[in-house]
C-alpha atoms as a PDB file:
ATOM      1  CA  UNK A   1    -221.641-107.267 -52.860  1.00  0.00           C
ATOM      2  CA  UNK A   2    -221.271-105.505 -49.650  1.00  0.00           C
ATOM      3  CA  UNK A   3    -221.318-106.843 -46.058  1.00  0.00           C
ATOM      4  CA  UNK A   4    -223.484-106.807 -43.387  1.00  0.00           C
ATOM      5  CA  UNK A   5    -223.061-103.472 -41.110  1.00  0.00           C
ATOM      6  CA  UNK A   6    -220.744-103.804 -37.919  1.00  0.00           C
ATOM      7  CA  UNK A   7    -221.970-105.035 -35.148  1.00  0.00           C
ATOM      8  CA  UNK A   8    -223.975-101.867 -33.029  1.00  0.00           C
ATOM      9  CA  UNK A   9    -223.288 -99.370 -35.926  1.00  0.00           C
ATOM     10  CA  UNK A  10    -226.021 -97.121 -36.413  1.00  0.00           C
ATOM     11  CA  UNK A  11    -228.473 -98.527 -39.119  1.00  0.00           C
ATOM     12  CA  UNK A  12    -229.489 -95.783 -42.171  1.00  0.00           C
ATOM     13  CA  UNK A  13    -232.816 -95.507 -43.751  1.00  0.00           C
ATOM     14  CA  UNK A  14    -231.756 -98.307 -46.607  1.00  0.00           C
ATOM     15  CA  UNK A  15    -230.336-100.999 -43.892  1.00  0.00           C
ATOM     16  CA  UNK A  16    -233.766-102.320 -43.325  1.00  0.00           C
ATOM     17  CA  UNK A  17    -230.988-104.578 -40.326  1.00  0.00           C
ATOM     18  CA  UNK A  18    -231.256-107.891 -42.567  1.00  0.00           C
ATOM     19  CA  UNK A  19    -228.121-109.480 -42.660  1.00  0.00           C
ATOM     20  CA  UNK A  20    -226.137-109.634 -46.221  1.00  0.00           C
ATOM     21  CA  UNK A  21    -223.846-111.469 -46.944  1.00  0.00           C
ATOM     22  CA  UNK A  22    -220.335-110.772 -46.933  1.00  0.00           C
ATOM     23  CA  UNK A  23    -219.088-112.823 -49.517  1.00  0.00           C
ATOM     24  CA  UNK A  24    -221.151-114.056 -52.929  1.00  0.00           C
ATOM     25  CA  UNK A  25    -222.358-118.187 -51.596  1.00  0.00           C
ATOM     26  CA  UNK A  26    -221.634-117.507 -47.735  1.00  0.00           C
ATOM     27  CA  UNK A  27    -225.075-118.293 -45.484  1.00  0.00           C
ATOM     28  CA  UNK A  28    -227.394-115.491 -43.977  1.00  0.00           C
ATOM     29  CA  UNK A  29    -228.147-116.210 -40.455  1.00  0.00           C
ATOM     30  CA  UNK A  30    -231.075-113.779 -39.627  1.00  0.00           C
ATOM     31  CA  UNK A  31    -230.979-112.211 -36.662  1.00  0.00           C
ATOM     32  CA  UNK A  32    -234.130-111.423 -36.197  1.00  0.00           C
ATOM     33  CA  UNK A  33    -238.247-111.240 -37.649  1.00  0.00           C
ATOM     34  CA  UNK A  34    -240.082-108.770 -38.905  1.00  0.00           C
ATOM     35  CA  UNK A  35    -244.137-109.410 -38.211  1.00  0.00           C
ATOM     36  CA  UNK A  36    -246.569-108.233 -40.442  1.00  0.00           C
ATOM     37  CA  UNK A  37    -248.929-105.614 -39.360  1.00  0.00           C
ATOM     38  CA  UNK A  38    -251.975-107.390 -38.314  1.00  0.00           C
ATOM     39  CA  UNK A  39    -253.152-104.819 -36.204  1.00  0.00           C
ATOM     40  CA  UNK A  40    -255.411-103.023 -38.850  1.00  0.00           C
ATOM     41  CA  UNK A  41    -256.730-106.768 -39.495  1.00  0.00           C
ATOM     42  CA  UNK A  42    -260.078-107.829 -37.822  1.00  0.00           C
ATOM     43  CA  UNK A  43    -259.936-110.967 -35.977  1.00  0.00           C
ATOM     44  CA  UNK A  44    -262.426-112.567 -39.135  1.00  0.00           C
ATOM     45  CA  UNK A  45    -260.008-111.332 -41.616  1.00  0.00           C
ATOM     46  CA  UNK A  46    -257.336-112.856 -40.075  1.00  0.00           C
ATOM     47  CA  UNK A  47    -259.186-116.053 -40.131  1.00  0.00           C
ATOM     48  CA  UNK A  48    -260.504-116.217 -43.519  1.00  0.00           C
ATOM     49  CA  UNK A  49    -256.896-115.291 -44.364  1.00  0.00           C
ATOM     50  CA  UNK A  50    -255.569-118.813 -42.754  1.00  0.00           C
ATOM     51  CA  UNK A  51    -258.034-120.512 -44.913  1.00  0.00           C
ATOM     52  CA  UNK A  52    -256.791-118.463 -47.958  1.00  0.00           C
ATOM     53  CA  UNK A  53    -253.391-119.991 -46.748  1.00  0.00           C
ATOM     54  CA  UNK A  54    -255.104-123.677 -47.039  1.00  0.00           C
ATOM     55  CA  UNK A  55    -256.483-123.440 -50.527  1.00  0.00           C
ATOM     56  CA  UNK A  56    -253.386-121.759 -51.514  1.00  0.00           C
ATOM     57  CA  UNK A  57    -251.540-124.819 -50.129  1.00  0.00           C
ATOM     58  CA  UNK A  58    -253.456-127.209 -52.060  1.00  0.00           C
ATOM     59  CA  UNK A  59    -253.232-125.704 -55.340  1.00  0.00           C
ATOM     60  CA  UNK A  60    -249.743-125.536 -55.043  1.00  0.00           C
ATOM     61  CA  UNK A  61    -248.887-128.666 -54.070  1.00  0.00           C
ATOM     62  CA  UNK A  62    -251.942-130.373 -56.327  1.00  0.00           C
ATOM     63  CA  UNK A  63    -253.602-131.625 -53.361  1.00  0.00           C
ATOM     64  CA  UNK A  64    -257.467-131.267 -51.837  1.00  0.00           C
ATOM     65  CA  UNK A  65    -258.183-128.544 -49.447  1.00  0.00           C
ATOM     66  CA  UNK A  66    -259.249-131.567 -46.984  1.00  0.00           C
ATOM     67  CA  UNK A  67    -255.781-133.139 -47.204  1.00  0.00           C
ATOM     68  CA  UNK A  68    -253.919-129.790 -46.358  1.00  0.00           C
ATOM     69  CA  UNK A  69    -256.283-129.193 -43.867  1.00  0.00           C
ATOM     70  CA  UNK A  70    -255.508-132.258 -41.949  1.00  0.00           C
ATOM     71  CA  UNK A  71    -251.976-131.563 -42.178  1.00  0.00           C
ATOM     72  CA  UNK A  72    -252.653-128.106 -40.829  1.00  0.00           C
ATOM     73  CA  UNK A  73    -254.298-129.367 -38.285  1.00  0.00           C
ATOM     74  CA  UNK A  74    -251.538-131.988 -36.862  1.00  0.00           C
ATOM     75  CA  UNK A  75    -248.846-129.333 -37.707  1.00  0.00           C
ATOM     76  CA  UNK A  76    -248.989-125.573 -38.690  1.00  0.00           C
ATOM     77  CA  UNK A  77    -245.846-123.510 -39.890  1.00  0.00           C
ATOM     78  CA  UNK A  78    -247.784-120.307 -38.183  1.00  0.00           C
ATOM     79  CA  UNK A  79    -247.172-119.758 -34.330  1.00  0.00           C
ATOM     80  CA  UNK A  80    -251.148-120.314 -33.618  1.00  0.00           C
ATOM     81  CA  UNK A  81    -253.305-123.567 -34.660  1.00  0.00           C
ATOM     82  CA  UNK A  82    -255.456-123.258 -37.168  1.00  0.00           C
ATOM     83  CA  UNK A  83    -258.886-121.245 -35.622  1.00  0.00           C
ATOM     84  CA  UNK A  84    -262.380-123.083 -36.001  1.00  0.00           C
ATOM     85  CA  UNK A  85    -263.550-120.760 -38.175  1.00  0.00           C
ATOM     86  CA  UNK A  86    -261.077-121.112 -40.802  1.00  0.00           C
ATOM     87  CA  UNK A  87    -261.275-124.853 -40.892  1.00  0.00           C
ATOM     88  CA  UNK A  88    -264.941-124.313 -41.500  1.00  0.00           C
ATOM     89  CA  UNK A  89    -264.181-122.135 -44.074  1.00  0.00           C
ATOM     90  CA  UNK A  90    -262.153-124.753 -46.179  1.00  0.00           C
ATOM     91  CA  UNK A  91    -264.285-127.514 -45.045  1.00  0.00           C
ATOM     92  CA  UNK A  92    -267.548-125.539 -46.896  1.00  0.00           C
ATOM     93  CA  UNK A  93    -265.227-124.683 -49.920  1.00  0.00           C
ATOM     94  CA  UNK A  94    -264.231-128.735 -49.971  1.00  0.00           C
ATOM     95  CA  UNK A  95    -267.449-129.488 -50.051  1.00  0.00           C
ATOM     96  CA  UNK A  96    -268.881-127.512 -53.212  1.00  0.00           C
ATOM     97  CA  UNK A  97    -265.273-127.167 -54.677  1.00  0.00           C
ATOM     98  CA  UNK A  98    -266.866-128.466 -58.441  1.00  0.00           C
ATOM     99  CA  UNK A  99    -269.674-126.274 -57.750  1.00  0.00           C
ATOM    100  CA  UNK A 100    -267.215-123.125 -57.315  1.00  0.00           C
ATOM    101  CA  UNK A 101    -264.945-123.887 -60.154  1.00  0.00           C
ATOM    102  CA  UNK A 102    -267.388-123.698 -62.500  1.00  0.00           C
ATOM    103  CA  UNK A 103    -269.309-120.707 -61.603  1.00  0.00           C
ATOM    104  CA  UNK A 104    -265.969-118.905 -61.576  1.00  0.00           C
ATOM    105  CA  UNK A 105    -264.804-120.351 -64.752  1.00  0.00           C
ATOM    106  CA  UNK A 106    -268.010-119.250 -66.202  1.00  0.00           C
ATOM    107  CA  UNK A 107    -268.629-116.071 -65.065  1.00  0.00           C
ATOM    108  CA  UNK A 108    -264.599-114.915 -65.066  1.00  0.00           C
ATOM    109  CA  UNK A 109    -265.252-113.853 -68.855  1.00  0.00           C
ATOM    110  CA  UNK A 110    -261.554-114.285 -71.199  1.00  0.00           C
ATOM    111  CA  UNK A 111    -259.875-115.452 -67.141  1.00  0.00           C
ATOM    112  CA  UNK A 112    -259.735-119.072 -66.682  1.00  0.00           C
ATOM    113  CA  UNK A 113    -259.165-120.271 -63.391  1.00  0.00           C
ATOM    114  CA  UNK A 114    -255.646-121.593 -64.724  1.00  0.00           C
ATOM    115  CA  UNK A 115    -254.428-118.010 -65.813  1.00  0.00           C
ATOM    116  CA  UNK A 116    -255.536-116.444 -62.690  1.00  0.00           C
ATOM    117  CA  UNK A 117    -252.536-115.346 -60.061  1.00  0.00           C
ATOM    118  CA  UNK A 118    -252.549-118.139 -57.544  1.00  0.00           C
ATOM    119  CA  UNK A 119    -253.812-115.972 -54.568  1.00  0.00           C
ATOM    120  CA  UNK A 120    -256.343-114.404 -56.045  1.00  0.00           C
ATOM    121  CA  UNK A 121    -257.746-117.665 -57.352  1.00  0.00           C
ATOM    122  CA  UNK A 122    -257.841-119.041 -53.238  1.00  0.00           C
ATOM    123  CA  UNK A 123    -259.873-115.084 -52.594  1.00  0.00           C
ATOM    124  CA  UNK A 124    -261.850-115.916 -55.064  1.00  0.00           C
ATOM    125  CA  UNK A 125    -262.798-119.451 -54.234  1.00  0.00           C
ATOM    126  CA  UNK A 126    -263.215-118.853 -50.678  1.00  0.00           C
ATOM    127  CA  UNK A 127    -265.192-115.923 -51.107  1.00  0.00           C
ATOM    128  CA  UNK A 128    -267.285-117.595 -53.654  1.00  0.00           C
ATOM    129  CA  UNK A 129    -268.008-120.780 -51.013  1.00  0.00           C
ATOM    130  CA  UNK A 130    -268.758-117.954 -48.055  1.00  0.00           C
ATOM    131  CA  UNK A 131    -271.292-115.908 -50.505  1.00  0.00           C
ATOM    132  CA  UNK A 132    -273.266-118.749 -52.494  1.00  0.00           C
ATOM    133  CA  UNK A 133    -273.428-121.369 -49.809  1.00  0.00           C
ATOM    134  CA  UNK A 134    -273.303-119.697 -46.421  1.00  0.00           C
ATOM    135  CA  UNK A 135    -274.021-115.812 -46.228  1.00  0.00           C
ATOM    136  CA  UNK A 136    -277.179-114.702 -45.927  1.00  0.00           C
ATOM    137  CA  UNK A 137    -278.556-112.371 -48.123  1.00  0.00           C
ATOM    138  CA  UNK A 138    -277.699-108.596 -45.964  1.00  0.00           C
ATOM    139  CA  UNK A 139    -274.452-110.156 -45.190  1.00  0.00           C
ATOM    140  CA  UNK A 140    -272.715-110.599 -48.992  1.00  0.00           C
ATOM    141  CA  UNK A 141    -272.183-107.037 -49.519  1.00  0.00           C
ATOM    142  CA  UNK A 142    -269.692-106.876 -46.226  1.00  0.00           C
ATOM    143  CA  UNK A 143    -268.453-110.334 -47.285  1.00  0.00           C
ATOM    144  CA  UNK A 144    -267.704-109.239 -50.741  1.00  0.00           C
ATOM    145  CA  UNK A 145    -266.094-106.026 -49.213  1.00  0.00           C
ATOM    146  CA  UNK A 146    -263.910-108.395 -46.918  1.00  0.00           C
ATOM    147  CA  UNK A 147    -262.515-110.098 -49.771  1.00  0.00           C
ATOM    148  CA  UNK A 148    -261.619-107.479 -51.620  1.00  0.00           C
ATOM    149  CA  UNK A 149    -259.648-105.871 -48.839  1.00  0.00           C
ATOM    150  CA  UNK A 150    -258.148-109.352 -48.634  1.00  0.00           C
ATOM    151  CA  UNK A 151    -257.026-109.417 -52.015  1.00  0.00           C
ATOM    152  CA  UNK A 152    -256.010-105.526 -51.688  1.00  0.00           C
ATOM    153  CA  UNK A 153    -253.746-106.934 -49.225  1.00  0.00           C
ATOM    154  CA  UNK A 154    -252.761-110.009 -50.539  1.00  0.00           C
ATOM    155  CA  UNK A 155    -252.063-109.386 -54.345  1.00  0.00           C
ATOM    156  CA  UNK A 156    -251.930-107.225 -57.141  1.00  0.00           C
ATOM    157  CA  UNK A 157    -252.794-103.947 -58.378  1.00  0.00           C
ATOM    158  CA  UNK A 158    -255.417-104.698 -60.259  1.00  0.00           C
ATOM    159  CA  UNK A 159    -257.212-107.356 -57.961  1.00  0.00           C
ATOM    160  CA  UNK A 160    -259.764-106.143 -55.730  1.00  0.00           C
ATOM    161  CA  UNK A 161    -261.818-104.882 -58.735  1.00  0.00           C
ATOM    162  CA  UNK A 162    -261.529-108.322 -60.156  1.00  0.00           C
ATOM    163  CA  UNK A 163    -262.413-110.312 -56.852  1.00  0.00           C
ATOM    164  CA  UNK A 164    -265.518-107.852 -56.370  1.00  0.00           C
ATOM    165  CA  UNK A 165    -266.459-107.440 -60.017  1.00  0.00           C
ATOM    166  CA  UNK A 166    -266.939-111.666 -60.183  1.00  0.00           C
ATOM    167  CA  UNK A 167    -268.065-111.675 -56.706  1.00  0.00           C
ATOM    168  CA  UNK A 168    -271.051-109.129 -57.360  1.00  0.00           C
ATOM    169  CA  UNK A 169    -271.736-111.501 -60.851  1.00  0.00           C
ATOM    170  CA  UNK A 170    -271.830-114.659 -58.921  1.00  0.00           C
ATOM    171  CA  UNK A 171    -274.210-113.410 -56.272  1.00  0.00           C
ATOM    172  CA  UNK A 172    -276.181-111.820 -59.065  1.00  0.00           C
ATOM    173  CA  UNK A 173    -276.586-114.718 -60.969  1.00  0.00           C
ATOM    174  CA  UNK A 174    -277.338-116.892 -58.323  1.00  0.00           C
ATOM    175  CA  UNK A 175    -280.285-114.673 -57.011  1.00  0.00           C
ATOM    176  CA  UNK A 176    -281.371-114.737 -60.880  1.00  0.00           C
ATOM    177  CA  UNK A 177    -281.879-118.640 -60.853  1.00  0.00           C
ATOM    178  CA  UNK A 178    -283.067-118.800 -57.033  1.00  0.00           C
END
């Protein structure tokens, strides 16, 4: 394994200027952060994507959206607290949560919510609570779109078709049985 580059030399196009270590088991102090681009991110985006970061939380760690929202709210691990809107967010998802779960288990067709990637399962739940119990009816389209990007961001190749494809069904469905 090689070292990390002296001290002010000049850094090439693959020294991305993370420290490496010199020797196999010796610690990385890290100099310094790279942020991700945000910039091209709306302000909404960037919100819904904090309460993406809640549900994420919970499933992980097998706890309610509520109880990593409270913890979120006494302490965050991002440099901002958490914005009103994205506690809203998790606190509409918290409250249908059984509701959710089983529209997207039945409408995911051969994907149960168990198999799905982790992230795409928190798009897909919090875009499901924002469509079915909050958006008005102009508004899903651009909702639906929003999560998508989100999850063209966030995850996989194949992704934003699946987040919009279920999407679309749910809000199709549910204007069936209104």
């Amino acid at each position: 394994m090689t070292g990390a580059p002296e001290p002010g030399a000049p850094r090439t196009s693959r020294d991305p200027g993370l420290p490496l270590p010199a020797r196999e088991g010796e610690e990385v102090v890290f100099e310094r952060t790279i942020p991700a681009r945000t910039d091209r991110l709306s302000t909404r985006t960037r919100e819904r994507i904090r309460a993406l970061d809640v549900l994420f939380e919970a499933d992980a760690r097998a706890l309610s959206a509520l109880e990593v929202l409270d913890e979120r709210l006494v302490r965050t691990a991002a440099q901002s607290p958490l914005p009103a809107r994205a506690r809203q967010l998790v606190e509409l998802y918290a409250r249908h949560v059984d509701e959710i779960d089983e529209q997207l288990a039945t409408h995911s067709r051969d994907w149960p919510l168990h198999r799905m990637p982790a992230v795409d399962r928190a798009v897909l739940r919090l875009g499901s609570a924002e469509v079915l119990y909050e958006a008005e009816d102009p508004a899903r389209g651009m909702i639906i779109g929003e999560y998508t990007k989100i999850a063209e961001e966030l995850s996989g190749e194949d992704s934003p078709r699946f987040v919009n494809g279920l999407l679309q069904r749910l809000v199709d469905v549910r204007g069936l049985l209104s």
